[in-house]
PDB file of N, CA and C in Angstrom:
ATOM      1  N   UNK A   1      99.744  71.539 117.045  1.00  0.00           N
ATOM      2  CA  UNK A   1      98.412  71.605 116.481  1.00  0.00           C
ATOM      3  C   UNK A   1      97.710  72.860 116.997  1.00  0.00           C
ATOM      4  N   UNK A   2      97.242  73.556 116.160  1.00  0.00           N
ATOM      5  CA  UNK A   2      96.561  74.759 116.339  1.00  0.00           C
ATOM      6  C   UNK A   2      95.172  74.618 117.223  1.00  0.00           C
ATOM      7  N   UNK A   3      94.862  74.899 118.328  1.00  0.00           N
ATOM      8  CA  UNK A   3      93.486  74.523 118.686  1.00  0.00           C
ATOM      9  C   UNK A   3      92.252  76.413 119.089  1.00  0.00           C
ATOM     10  N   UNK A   4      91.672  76.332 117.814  1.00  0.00           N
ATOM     11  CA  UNK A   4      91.192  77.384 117.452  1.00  0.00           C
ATOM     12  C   UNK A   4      89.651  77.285 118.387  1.00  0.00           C
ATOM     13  N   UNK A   5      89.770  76.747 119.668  1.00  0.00           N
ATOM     14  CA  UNK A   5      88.681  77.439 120.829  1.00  0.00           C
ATOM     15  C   UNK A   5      87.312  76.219 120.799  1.00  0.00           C
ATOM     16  N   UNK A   6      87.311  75.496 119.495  1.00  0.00           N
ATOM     17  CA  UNK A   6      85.925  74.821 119.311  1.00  0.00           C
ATOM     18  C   UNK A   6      85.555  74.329 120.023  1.00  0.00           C
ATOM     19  N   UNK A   7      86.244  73.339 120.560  1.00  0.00           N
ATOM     20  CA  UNK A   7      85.967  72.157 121.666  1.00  0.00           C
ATOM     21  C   UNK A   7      86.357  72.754 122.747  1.00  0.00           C
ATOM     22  N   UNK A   8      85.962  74.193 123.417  1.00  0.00           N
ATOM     23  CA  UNK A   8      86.093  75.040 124.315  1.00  0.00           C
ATOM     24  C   UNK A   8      84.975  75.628 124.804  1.00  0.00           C
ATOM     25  N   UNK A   9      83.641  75.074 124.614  1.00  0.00           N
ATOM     26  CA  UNK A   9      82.352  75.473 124.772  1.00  0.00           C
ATOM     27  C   UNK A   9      82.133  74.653 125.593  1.00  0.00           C
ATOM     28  N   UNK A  10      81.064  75.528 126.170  1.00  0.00           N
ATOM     29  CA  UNK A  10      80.233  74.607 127.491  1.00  0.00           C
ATOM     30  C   UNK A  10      79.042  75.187 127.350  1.00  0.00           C
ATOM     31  N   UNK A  11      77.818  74.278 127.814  1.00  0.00           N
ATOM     32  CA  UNK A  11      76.727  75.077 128.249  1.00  0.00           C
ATOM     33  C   UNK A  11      76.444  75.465 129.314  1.00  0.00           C
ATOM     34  N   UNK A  12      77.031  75.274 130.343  1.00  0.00           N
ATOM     35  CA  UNK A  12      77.398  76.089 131.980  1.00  0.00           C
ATOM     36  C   UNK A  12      77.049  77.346 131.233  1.00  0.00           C
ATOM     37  N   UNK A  13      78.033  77.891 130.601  1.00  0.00           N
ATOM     38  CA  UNK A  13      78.938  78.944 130.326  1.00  0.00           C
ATOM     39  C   UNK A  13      77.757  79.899 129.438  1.00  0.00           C
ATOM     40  N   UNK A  14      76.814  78.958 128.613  1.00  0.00           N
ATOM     41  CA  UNK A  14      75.987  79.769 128.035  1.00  0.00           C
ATOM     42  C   UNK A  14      76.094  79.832 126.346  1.00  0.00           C
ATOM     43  N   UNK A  15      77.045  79.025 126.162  1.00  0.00           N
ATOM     44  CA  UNK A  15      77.636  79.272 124.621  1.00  0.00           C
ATOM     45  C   UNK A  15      76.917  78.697 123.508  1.00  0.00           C
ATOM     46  N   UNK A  16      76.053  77.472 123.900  1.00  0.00           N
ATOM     47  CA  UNK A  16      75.236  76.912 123.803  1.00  0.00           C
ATOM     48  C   UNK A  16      73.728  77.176 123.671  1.00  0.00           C
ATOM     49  N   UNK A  17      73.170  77.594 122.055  1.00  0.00           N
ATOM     50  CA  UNK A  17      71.700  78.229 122.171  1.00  0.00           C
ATOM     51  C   UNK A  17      71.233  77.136 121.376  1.00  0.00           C
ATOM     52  N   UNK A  18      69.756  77.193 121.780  1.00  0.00           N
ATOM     53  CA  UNK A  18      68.470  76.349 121.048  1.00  0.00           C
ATOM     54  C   UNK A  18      68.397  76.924 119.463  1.00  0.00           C
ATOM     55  N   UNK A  19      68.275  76.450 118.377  1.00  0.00           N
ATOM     56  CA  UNK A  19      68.266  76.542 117.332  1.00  0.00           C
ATOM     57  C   UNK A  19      66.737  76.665 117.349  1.00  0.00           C
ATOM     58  N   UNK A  20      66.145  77.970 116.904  1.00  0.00           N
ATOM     59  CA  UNK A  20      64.785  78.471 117.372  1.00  0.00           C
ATOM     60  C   UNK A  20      64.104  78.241 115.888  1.00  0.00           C
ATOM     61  N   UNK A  21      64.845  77.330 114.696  1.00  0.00           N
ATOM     62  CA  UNK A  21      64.413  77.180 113.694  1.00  0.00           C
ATOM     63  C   UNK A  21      63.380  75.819 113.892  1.00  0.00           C
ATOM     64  N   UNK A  22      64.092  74.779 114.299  1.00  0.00           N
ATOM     65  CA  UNK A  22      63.763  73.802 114.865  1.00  0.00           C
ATOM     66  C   UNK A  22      62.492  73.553 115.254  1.00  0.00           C
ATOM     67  N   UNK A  23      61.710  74.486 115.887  1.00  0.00           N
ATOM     68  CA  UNK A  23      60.647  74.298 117.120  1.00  0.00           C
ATOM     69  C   UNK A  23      59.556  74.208 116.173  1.00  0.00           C
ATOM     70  N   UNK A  24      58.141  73.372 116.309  1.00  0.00           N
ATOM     71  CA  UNK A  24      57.199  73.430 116.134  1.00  0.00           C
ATOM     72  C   UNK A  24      56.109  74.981 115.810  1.00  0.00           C
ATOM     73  N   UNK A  25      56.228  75.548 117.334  1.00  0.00           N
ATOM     74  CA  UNK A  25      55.727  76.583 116.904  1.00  0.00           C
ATOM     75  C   UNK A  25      56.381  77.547 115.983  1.00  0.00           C
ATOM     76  N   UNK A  26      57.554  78.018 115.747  1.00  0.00           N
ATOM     77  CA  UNK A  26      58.274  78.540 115.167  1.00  0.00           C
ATOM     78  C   UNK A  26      57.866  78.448 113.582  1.00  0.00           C
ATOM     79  N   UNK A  27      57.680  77.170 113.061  1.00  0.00           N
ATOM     80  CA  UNK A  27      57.427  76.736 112.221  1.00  0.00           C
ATOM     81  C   UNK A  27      55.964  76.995 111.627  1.00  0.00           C
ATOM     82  N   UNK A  28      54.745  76.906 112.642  1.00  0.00           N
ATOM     83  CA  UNK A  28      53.454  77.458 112.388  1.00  0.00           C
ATOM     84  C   UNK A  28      53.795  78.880 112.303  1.00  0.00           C
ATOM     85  N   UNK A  29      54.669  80.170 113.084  1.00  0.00           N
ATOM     86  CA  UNK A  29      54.564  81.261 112.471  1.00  0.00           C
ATOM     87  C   UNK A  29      54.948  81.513 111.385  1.00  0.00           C
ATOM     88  N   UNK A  30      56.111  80.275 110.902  1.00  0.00           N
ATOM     89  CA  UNK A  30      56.612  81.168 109.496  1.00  0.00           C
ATOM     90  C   UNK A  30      55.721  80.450 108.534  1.00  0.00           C
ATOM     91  N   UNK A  31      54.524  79.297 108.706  1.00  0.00           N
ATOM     92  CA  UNK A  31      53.698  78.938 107.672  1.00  0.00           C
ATOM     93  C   UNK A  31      52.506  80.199 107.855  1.00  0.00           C
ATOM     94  N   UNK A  32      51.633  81.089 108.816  1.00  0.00           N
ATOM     95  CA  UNK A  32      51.326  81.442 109.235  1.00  0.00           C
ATOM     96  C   UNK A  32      51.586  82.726 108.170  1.00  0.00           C
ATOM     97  N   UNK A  33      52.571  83.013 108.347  1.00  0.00           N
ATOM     98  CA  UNK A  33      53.274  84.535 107.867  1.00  0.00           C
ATOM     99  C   UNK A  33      53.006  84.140 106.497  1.00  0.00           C
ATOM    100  N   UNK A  34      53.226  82.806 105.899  1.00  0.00           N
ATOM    101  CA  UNK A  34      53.566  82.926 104.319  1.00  0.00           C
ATOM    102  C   UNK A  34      52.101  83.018 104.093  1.00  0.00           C
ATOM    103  N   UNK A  35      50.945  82.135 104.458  1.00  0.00           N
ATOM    104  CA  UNK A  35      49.733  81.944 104.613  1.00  0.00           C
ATOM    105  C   UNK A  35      49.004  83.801 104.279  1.00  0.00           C
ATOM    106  N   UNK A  36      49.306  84.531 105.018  1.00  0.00           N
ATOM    107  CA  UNK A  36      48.875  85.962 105.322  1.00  0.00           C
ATOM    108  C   UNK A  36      49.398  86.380 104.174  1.00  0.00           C
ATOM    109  N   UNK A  37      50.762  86.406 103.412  1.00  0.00           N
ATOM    110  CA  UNK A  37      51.320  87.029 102.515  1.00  0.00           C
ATOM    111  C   UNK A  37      50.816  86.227 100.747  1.00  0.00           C
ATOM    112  N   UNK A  38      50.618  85.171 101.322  1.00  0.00           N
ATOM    113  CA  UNK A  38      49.905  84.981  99.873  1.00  0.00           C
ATOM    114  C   UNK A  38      48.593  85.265  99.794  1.00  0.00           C
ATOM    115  N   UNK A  39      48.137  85.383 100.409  1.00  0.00           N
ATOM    116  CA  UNK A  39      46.368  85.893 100.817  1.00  0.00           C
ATOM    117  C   UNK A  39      46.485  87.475 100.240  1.00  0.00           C
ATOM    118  N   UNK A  40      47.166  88.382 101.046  1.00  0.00           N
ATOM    119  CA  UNK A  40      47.322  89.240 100.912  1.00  0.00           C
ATOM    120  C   UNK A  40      47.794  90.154  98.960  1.00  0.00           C
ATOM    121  N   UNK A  41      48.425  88.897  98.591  1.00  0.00           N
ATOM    122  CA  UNK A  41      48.996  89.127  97.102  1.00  0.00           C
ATOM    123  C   UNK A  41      47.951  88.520  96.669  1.00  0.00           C
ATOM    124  N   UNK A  42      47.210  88.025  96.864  1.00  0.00           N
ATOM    125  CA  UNK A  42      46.378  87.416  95.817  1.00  0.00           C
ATOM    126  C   UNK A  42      45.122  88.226  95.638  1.00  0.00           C
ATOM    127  N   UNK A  43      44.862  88.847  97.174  1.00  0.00           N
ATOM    128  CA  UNK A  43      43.871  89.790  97.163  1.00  0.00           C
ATOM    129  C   UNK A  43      44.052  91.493  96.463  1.00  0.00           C
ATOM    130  N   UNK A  44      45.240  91.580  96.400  1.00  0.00           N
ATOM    131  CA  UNK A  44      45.749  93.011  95.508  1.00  0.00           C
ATOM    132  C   UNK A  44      46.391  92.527  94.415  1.00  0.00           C
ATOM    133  N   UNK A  45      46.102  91.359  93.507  1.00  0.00           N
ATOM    134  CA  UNK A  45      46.348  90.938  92.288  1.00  0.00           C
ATOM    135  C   UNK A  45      44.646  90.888  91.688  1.00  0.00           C
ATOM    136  N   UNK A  46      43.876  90.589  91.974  1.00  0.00           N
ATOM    137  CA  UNK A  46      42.446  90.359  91.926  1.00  0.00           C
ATOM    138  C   UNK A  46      41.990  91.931  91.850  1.00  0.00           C
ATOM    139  N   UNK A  47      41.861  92.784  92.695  1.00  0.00           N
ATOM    140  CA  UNK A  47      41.793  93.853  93.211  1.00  0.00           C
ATOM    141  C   UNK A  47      42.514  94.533  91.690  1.00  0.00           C
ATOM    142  N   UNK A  48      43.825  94.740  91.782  1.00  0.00           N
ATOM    143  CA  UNK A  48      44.228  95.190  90.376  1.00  0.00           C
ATOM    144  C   UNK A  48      44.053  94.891  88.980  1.00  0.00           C
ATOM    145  N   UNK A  49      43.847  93.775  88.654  1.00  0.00           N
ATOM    146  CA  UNK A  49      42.973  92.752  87.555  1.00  0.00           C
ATOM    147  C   UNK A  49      41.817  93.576  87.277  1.00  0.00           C
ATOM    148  N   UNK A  50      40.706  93.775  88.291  1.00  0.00           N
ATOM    149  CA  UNK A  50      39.670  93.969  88.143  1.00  0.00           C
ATOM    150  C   UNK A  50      39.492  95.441  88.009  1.00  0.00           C
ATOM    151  N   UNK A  51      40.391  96.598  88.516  1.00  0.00           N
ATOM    152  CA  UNK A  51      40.234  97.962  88.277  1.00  0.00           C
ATOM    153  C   UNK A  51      40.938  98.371  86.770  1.00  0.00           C
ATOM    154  N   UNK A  52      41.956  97.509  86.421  1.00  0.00           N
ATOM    155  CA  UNK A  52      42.769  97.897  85.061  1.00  0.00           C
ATOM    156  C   UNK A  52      41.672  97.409  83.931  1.00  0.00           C
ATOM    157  N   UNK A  53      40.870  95.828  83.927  1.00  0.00           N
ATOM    158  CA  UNK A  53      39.787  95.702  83.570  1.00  0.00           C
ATOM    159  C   UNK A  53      38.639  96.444  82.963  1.00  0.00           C
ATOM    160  N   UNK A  54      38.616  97.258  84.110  1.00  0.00           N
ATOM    161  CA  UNK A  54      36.929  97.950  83.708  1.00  0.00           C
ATOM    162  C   UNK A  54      37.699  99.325  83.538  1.00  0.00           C
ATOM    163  N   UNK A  55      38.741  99.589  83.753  1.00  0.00           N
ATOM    164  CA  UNK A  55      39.097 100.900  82.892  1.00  0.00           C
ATOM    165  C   UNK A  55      39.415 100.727  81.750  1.00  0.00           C
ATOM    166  N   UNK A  56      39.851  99.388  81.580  1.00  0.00           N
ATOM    167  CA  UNK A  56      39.932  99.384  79.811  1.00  0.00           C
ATOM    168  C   UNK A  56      38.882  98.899  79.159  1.00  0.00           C
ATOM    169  N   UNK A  57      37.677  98.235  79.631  1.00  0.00           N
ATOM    170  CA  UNK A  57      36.413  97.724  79.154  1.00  0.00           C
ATOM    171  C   UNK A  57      35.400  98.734  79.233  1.00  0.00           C
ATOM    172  N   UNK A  58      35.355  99.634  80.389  1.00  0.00           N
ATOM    173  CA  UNK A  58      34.329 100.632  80.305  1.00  0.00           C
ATOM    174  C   UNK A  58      34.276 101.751  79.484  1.00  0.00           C
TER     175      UNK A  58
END
């Protein structure tokens, strides 16, 4: 039987990391980030709306 290393980990050893997806805070930055980026698009969608607008209305 081929034994290709898997069941050869330890966390002594270090091989073993925290899945940094997982975490609470982690999670408020990436709602955080999306939060800022839709703000941000919505405010240079508005912004562009309103200058293409009055160049074609004025």
């Amino acid at each position: 039987m081929k034994n290709n290393g898997f069941n050869n980990w330890s966390i002594e050893k270090g091989d073993y990391k925290r899945d940094e997806t997982t975490t609470w805070t982690f999670q408020r930055k990436l709602i955080r980030k999306r939060r800022i980026k839709k703000s941000v698009l919505i405010i240079l969608y508005t912004i562009s709306v309103s200058i293409i607008s009055y160049l074609i209305f004025a």
